[in-house]
Protein backbone atom coordinates (compact mmCIF):
# COMPACT_ATOMS: atom_id res chain seq x y z
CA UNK A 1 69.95 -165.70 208.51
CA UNK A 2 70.76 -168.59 206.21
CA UNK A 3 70.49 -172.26 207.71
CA UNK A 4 74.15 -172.83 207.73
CA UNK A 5 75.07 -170.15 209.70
CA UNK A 6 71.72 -170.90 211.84
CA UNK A 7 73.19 -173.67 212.51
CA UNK A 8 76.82 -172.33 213.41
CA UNK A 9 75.29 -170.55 216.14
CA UNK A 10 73.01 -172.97 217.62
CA UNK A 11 75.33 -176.12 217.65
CA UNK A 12 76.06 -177.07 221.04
CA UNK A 13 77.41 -180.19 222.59
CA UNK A 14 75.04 -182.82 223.53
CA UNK A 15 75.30 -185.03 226.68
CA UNK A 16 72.52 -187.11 226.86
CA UNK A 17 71.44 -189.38 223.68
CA UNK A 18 69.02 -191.52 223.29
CA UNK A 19 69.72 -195.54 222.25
CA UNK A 20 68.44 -195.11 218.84
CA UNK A 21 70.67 -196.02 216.09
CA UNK A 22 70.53 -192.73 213.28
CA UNK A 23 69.96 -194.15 209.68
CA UNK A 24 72.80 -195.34 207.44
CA UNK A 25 72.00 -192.21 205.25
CA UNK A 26 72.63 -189.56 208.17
CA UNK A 27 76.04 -191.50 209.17
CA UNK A 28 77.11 -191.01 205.70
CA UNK A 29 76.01 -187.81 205.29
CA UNK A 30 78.05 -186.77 208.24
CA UNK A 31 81.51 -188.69 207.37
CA UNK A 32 81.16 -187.45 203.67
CA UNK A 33 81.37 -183.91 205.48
CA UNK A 34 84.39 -184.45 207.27
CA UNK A 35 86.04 -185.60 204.47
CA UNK A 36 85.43 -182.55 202.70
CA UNK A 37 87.20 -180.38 205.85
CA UNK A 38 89.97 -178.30 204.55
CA UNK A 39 93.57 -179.65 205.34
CA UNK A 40 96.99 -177.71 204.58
CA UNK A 41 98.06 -178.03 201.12
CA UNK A 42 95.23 -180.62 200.38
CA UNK A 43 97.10 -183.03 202.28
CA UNK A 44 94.24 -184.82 203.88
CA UNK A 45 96.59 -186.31 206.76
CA UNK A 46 92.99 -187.52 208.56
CA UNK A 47 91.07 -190.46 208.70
CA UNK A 48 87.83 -191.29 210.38
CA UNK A 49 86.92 -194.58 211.76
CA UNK A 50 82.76 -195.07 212.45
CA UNK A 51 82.71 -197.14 215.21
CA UNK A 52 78.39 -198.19 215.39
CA UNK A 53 78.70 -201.51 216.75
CA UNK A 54 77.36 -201.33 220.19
CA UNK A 55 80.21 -203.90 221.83
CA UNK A 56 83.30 -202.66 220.17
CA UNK A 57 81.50 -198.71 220.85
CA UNK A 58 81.46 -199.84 224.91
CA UNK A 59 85.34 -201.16 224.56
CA UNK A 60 86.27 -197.39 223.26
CA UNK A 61 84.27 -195.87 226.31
CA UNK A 62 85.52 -197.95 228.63
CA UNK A 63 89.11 -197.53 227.48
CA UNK A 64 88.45 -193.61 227.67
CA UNK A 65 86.70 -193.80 230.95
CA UNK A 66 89.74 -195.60 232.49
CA UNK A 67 92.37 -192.65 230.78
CA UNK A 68 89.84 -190.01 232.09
CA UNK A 69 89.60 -191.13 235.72
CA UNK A 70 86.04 -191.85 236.29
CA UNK A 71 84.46 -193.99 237.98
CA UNK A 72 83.40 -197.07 236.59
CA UNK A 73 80.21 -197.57 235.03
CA UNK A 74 80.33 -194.09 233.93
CA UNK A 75 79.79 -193.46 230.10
CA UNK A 76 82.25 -190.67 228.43
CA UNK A 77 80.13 -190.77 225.27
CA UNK A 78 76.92 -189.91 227.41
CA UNK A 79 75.14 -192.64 225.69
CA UNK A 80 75.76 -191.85 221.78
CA UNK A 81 74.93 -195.09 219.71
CA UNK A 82 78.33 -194.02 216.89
CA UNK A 83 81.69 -192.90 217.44
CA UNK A 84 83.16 -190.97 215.08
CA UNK A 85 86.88 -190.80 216.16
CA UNK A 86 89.23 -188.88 214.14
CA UNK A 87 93.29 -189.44 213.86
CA UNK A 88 95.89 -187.45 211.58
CA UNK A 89 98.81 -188.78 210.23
CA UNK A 90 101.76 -186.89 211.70
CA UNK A 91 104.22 -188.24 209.03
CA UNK A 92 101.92 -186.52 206.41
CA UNK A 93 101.75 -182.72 207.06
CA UNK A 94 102.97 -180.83 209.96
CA UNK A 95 99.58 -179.23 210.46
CA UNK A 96 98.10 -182.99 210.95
CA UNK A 97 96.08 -181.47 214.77
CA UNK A 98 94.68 -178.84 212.60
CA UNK A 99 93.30 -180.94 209.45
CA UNK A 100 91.79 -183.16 212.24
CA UNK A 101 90.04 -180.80 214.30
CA UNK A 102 88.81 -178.82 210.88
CA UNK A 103 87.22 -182.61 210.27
CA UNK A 104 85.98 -182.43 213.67
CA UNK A 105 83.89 -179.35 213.30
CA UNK A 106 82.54 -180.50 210.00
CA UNK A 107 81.28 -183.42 211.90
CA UNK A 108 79.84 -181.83 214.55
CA UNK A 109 78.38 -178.97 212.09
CA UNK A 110 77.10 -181.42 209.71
CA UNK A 111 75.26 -183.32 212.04
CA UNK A 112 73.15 -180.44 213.51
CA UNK A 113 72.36 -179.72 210.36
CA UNK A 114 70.50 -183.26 210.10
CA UNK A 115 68.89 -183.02 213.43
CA UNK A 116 71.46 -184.81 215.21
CA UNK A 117 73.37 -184.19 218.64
CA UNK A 118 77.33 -184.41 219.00
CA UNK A 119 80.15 -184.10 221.18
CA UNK A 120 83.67 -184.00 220.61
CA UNK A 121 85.43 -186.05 223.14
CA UNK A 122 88.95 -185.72 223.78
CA UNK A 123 91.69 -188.60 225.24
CA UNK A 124 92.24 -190.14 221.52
CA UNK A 125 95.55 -189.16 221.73
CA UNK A 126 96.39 -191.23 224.55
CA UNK A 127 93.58 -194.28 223.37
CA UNK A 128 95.62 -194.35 220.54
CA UNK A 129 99.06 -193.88 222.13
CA UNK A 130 98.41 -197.20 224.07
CA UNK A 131 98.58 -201.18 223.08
CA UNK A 132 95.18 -200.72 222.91
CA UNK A 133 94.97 -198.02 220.28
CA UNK A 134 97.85 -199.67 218.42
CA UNK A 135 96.12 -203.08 218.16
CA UNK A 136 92.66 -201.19 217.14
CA UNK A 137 94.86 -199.83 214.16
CA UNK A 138 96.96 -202.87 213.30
CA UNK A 139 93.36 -204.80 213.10
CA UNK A 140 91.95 -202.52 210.97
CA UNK A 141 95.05 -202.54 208.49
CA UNK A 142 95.62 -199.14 209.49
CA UNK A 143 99.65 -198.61 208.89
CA UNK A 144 101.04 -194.84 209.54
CA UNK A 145 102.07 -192.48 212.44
CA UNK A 146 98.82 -191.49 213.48
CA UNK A 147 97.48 -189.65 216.25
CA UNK A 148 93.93 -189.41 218.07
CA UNK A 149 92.44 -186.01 217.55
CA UNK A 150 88.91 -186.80 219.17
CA UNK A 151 86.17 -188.85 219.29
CA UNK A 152 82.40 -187.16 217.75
CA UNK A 153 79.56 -188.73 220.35
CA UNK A 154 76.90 -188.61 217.95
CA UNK A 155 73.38 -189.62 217.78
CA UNK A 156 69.74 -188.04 218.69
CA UNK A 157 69.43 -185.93 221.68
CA UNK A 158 67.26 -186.95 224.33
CA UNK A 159 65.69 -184.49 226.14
CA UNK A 160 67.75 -182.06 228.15
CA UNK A 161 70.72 -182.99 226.48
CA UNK A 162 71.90 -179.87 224.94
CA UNK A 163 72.38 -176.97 226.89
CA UNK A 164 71.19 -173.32 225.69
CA UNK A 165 74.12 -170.86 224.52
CA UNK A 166 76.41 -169.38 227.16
CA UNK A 167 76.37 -165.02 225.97
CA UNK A 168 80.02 -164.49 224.10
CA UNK A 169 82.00 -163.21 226.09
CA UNK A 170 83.54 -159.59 225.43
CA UNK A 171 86.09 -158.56 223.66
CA UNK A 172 86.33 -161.73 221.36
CA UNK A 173 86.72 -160.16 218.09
CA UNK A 174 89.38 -157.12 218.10
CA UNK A 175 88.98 -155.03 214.82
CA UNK A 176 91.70 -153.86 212.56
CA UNK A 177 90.36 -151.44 209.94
């Protein structure tokens, strides 16, 4: 089996990182992928914002605890040192939620194929909904109608942190030949 399909099938999502920071050259690596996701007519209605500094990174999980109910102190990213969080521009193409989750999978893919664990975490569509979201945006000198797809936990997997392969379940492919 070649390594990228290796890799297809052995991806899974990671929920416990450890604190290390991955190397400038990985982090590229992986955003260069996403940008390379296919979108609908080339449209490219995504963007990507790397979020590796550690207080603005706790801000974002705090923000997304509070949308997902938990209780606090708990961590939605599991620990990840980056946040990859993904938005599409609705005004751009009407596909805009699937260019952004195509750029999702690349990220995730990508970085298993470096060694590194991932996540996609969802609630960027109401983060980004919010004052808060807006404000992130308007500092960053972000202007359109965009939309939070997800958030890619990423960093190295501590031990335990990514679970073995659940069997496929039946009757997920039907043929038609």
């Amino acid at each position: 089996m070649n390594e990228t399909l290796k890799n297809l099938e052995t991806r899974r999502s990671c929920r416990k990182f450890k604190p290390d920071m991955i190397s400038e050259e990985d982090l590229n690596a992986v955003i260069r992928a996403g940008t390379f996701a296919p979108t609908g007519k080339n449209l490219q209605s995504p963007i990507i914002i790397a979020v590796t500094n550690k207080e603005f990174r706790d801000k974002i999980s705090e923000e997304n605890r509070k949308i997902g109910g938990w209780s606090e102190g708990f961590d939605p990213f599991y620990g990840a040192p980056v946040i990859l969080i993904v938005l599409a521009d609705k005004s751009v193409s009407p596909n805009y939620i699937y260019d952004g989750s195509l750029v999702m999978g690349n990220l995730m893919n990508a970085a298993k194929s470096l060694g590194l664990g991932s996540i996609w975490i969802h609630r960027a569509k109401q983060e980004f909904e919010s004052d808060f979201g807006k404000k992130i945006l308007s500092d960053l000198g972000i202007k359109g109608d965009f939309e939070g797809i997800g958030h890619v936990a990423l960093g190295y997997a501590a031990e335990g942190g990514e679970a073995k392969a659940a069997p496929r379940k039946e009757n997920y492919v039907y043929w038609v030949k």
